[in-house]
PDB file of N, CA and C in Angstrom:
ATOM      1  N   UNK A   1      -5.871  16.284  -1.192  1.00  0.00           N
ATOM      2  CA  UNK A   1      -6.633  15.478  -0.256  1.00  0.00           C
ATOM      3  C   UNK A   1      -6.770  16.283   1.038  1.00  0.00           C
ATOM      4  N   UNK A   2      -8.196  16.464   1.424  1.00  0.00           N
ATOM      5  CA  UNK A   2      -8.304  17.173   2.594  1.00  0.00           C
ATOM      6  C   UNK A   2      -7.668  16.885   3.948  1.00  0.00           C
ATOM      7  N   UNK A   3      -7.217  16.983   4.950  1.00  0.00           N
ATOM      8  CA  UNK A   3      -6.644  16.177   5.916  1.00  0.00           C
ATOM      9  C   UNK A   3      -7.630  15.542   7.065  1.00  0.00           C
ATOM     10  N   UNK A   4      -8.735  15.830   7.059  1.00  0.00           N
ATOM     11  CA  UNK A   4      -9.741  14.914   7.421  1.00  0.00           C
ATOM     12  C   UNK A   4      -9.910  13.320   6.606  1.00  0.00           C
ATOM     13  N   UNK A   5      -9.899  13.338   5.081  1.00  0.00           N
ATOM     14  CA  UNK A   5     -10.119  12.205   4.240  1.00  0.00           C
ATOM     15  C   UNK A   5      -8.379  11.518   4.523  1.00  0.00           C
ATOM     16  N   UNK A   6      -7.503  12.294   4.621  1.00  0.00           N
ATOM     17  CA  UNK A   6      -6.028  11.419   4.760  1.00  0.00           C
ATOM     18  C   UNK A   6      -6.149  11.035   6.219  1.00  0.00           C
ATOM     19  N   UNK A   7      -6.708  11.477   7.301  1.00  0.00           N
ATOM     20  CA  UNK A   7      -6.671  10.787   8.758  1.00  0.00           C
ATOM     21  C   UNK A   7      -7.634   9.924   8.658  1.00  0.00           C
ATOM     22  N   UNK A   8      -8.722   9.669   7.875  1.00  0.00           N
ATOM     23  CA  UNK A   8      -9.706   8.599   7.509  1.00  0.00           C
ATOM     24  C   UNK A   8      -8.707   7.465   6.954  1.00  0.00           C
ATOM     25  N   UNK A   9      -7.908   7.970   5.465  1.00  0.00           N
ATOM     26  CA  UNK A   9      -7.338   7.096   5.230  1.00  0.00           C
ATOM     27  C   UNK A   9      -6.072   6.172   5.935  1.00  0.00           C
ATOM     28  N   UNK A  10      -5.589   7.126   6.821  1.00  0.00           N
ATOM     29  CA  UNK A  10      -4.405   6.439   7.250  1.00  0.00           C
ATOM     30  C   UNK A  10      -5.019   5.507   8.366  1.00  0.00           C
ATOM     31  N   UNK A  11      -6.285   5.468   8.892  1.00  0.00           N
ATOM     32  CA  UNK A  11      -6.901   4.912  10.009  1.00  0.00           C
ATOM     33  C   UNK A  11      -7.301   3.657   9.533  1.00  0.00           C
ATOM     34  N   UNK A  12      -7.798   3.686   8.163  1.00  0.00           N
ATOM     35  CA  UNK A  12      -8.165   2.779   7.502  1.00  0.00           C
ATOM     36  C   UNK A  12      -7.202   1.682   7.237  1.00  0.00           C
ATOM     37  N   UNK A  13      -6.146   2.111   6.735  1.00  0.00           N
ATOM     38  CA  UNK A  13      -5.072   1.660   5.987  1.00  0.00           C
ATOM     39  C   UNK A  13      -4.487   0.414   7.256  1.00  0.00           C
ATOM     40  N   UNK A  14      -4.232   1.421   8.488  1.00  0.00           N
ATOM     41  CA  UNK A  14      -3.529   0.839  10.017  1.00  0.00           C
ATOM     42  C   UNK A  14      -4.583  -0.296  10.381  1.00  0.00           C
ATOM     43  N   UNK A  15      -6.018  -0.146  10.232  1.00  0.00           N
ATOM     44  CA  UNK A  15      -6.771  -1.209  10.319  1.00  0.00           C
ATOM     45  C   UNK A  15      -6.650  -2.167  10.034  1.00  0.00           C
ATOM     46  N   UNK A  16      -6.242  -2.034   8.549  1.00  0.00           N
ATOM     47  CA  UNK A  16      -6.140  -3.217   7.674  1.00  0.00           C
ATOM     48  C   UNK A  16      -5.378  -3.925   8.149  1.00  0.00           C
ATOM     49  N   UNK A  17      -3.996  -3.323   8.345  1.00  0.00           N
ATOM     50  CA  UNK A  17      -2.432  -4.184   8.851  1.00  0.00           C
ATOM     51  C   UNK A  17      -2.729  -4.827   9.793  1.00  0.00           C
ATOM     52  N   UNK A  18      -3.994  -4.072  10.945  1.00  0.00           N
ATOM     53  CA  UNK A  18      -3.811  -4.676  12.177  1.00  0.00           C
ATOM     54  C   UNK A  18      -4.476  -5.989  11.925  1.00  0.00           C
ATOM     55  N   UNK A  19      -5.747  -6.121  10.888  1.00  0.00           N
ATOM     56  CA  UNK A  19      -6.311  -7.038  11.324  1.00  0.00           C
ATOM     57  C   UNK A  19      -5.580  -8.137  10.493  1.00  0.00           C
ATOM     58  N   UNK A  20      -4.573  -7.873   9.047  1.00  0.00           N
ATOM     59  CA  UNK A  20      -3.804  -8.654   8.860  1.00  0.00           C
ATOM     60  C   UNK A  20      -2.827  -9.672   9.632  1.00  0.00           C
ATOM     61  N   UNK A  21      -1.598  -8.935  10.726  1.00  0.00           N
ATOM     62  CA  UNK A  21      -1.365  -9.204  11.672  1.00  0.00           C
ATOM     63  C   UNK A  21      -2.326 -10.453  12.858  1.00  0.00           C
ATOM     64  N   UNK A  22      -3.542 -10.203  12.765  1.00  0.00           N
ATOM     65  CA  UNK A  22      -4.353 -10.781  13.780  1.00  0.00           C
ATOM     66  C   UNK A  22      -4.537 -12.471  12.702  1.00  0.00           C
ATOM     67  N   UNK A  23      -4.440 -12.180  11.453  1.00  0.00           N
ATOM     68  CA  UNK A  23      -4.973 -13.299  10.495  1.00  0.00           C
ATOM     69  C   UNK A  23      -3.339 -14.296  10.885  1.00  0.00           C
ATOM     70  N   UNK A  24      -2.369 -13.469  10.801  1.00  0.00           N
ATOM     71  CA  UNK A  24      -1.249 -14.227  10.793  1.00  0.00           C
ATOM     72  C   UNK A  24      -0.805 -15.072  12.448  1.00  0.00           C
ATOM     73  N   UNK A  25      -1.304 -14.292  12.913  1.00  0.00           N
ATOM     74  CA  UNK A  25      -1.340 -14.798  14.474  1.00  0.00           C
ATOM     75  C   UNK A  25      -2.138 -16.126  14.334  1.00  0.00           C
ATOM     76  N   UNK A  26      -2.707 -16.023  14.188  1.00  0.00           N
ATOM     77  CA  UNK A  26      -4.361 -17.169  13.836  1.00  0.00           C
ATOM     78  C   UNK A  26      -3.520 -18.069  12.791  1.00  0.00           C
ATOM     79  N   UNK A  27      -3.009 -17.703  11.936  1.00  0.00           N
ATOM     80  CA  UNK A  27      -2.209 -18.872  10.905  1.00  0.00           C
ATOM     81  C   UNK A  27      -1.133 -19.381  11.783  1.00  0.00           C
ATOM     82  N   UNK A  28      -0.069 -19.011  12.562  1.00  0.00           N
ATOM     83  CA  UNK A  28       0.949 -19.622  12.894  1.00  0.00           C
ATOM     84  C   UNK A  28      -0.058 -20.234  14.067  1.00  0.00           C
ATOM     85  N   UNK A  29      -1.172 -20.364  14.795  1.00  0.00           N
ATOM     86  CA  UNK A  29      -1.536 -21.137  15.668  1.00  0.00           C
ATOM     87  C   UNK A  29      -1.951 -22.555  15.202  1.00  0.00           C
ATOM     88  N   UNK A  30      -2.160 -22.165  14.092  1.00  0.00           N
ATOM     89  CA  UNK A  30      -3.000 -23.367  13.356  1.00  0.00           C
ATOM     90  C   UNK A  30      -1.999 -24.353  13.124  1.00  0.00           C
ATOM     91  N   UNK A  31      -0.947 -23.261  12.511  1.00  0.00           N
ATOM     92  CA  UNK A  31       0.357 -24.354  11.868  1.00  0.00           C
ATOM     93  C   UNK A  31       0.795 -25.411  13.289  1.00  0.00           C
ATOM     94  N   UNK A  32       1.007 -24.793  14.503  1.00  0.00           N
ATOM     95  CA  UNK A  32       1.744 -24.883  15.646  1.00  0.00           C
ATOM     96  C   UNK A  32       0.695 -26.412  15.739  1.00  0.00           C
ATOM     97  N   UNK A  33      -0.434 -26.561  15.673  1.00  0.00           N
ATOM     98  CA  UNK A  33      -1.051 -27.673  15.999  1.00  0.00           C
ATOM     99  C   UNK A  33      -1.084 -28.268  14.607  1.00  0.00           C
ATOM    100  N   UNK A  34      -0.619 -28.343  13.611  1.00  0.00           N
ATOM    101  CA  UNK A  34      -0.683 -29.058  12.255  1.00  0.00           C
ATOM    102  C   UNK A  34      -1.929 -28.823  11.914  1.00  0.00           C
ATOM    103  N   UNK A  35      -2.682 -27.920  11.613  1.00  0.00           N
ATOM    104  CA  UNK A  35      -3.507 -27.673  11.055  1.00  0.00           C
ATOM    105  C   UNK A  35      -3.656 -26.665   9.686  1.00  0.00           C
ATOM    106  N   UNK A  36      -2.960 -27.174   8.772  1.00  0.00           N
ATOM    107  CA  UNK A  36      -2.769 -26.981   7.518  1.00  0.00           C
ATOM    108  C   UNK A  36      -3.574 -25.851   6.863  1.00  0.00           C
ATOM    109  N   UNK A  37      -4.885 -26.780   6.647  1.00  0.00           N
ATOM    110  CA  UNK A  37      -5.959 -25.933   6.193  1.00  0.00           C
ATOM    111  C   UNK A  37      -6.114 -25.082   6.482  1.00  0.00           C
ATOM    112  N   UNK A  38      -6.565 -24.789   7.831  1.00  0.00           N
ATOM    113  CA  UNK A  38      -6.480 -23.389   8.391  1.00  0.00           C
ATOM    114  C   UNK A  38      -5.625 -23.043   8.336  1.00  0.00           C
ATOM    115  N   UNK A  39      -4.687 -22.990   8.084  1.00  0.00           N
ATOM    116  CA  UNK A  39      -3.499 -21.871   8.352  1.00  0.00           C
ATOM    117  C   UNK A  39      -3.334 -21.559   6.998  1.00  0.00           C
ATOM    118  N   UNK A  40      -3.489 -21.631   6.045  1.00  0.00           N
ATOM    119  CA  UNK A  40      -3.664 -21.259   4.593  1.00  0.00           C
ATOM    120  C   UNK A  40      -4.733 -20.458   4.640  1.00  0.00           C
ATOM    121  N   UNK A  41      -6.227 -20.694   5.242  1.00  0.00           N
ATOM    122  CA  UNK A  41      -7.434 -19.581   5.007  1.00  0.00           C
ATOM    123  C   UNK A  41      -7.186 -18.701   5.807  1.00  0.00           C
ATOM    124  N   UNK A  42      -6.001 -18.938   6.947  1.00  0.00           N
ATOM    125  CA  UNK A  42      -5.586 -16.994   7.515  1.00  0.00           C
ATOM    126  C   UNK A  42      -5.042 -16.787   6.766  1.00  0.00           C
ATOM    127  N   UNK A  43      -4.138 -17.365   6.201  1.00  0.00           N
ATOM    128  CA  UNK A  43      -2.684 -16.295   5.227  1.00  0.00           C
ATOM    129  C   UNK A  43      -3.214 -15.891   4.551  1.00  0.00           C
ATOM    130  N   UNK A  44      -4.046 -16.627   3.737  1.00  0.00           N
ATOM    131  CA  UNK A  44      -5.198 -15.880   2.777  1.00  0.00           C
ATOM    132  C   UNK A  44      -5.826 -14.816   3.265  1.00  0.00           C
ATOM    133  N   UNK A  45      -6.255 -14.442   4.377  1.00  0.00           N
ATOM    134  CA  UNK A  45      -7.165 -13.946   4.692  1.00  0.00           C
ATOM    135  C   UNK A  45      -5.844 -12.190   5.398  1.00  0.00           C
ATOM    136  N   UNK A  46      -4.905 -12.959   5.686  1.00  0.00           N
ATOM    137  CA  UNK A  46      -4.004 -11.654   6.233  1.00  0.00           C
ATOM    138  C   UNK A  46      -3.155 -11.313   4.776  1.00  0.00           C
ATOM    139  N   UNK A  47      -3.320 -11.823   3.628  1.00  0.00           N
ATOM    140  CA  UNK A  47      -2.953 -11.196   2.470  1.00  0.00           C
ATOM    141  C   UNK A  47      -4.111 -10.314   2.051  1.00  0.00           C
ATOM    142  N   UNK A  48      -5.126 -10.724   2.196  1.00  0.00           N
ATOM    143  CA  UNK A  48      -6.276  -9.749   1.448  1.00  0.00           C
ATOM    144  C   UNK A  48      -6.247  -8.945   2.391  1.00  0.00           C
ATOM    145  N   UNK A  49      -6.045  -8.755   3.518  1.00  0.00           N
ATOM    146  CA  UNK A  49      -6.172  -7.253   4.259  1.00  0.00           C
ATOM    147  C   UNK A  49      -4.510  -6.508   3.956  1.00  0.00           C
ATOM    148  N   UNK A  50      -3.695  -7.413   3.668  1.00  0.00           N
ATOM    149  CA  UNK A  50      -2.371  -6.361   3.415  1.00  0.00           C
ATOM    150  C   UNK A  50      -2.685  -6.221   2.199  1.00  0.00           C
ATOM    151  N   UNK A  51      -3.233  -6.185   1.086  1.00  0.00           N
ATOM    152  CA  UNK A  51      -3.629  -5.388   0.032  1.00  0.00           C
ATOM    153  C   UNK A  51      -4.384  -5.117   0.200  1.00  0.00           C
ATOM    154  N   UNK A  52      -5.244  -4.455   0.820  1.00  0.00           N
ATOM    155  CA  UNK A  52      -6.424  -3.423   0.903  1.00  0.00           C
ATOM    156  C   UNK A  52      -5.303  -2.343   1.751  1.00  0.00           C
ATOM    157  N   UNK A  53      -4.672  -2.821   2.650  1.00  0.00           N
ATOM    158  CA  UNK A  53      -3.968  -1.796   3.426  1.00  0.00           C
ATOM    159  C   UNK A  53      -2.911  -0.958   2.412  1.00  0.00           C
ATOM    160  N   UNK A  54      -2.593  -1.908   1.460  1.00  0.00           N
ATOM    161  CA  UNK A  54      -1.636  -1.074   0.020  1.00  0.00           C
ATOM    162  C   UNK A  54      -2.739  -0.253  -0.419  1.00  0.00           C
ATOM    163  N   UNK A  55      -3.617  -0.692  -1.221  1.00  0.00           N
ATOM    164  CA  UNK A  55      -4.385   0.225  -1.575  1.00  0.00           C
ATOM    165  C   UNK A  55      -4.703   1.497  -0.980  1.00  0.00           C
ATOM    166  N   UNK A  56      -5.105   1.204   0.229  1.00  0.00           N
ATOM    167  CA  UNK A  56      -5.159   2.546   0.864  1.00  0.00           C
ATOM    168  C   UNK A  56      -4.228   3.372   0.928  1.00  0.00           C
ATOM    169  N   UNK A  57      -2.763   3.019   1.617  1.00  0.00           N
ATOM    170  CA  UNK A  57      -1.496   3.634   1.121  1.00  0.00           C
ATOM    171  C   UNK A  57      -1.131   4.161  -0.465  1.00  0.00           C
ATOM    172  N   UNK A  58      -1.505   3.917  -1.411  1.00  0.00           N
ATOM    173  CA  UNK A  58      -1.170   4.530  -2.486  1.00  0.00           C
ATOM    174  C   UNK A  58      -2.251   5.445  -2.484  1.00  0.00           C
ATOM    175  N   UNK A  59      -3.211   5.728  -2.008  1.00  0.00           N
ATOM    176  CA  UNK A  59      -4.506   7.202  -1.994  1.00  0.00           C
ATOM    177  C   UNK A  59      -3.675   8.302  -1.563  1.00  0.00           C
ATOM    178  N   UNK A  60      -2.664   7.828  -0.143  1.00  0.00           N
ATOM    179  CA  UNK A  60      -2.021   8.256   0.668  1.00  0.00           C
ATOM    180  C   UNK A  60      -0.621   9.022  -0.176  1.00  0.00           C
ATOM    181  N   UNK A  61      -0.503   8.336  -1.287  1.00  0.00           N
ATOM    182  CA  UNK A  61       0.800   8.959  -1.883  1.00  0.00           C
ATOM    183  C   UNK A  61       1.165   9.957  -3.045  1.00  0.00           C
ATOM    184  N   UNK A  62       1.723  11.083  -2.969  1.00  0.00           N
ATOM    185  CA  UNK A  62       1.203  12.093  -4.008  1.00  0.00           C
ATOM    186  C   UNK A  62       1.786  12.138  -5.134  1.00  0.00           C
ATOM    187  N   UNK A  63       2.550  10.979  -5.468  1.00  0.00           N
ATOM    188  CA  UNK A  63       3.118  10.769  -6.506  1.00  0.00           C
ATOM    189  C   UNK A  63       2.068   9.470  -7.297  1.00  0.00           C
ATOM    190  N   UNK A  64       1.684   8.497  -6.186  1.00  0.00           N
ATOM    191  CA  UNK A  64       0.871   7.296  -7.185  1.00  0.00           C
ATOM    192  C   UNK A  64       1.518   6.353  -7.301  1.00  0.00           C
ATOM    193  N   UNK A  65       3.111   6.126  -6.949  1.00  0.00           N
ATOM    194  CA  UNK A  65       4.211   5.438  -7.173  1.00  0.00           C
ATOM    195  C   UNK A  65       4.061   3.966  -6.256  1.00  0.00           C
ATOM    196  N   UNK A  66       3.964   3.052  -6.646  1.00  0.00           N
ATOM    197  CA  UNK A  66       3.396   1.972  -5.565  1.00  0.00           C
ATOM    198  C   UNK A  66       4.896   0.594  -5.534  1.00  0.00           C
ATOM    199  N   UNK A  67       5.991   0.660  -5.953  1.00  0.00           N
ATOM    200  CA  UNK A  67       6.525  -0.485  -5.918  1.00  0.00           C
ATOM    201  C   UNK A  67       8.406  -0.295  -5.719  1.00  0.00           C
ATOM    202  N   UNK A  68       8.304   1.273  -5.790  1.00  0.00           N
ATOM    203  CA  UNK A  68       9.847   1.413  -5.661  1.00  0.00           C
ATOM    204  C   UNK A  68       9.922   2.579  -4.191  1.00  0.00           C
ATOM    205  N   UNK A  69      11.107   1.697  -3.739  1.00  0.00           N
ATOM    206  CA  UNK A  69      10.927   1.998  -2.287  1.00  0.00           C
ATOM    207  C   UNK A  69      11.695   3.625  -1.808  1.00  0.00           C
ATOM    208  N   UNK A  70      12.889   3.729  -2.748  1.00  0.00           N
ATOM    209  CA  UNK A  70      13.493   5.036  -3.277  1.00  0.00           C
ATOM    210  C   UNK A  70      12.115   6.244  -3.865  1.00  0.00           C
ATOM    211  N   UNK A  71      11.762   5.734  -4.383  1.00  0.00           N
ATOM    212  CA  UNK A  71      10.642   6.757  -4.869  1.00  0.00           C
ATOM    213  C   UNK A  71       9.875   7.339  -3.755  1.00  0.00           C
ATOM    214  N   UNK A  72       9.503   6.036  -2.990  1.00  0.00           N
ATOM    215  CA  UNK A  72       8.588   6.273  -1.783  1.00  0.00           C
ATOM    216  C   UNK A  72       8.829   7.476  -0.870  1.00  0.00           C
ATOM    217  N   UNK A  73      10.282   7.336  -1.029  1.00  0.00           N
ATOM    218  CA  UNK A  73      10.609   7.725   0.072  1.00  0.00           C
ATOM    219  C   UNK A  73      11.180   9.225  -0.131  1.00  0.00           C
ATOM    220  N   UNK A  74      11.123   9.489  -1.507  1.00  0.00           N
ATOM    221  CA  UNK A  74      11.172  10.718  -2.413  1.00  0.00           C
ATOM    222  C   UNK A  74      10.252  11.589  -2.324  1.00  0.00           C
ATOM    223  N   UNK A  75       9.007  10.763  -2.292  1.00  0.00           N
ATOM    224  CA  UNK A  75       7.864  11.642  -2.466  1.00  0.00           C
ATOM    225  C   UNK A  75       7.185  12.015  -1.011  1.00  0.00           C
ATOM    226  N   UNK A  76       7.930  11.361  -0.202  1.00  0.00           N
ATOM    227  CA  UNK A  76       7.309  12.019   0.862  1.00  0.00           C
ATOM    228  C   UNK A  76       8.373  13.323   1.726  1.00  0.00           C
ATOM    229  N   UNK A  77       9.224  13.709   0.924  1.00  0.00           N
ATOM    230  CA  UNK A  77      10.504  14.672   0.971  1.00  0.00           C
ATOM    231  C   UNK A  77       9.843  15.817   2.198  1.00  0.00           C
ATOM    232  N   UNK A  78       8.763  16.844   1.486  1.00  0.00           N
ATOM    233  CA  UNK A  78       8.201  17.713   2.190  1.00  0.00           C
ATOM    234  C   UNK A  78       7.768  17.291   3.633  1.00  0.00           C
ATOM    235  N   UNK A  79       7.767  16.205   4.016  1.00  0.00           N
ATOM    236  CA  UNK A  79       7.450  15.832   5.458  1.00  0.00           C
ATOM    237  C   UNK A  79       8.305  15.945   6.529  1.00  0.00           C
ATOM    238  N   UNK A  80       9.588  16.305   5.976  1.00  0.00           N
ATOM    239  CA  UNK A  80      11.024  16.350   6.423  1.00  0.00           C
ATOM    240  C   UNK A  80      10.979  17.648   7.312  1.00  0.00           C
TER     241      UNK A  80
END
């Protein structure tokens, strides 16, 4: 992966979280006033951006390894 397409991706990826984060903010406001509904279509909505933000993170990983956290942390050894 060129390091132009991995600073694309990691920009991408941080996007995602952020705007996840912003969905969850928006859900606990909703909850805070009992507003149920909404606060289910953020969580929803800050889950589908934390899996797009996984997705992007596994482009990011040169093994492909997506669920063990030992591995993760294996394969990124050379960064050391």
């Amino acid at each position: 992966m060129a390091m132009t397409e991995m600073a694309r991706t990691c920009e991408e990826a941080a996007h995602q979280h952020d705007r996840a984060a912003a969905h969850y903010r928006h859900s606990a406001r909703h909850l805070a006033n009992g507003e149920h509904a909404a606060a289910a279509k953020e969580r929803d909505l800050a889950l589908d951006h934390s899996e797009k933000a996984r997705i992007e993170e596994v482009a990011l990983r040169p093994d492909g390894i997506v669920h063990d956290r030992q591995a993760a942390e294996a394969a990124w050894h050379f960064m050391d």
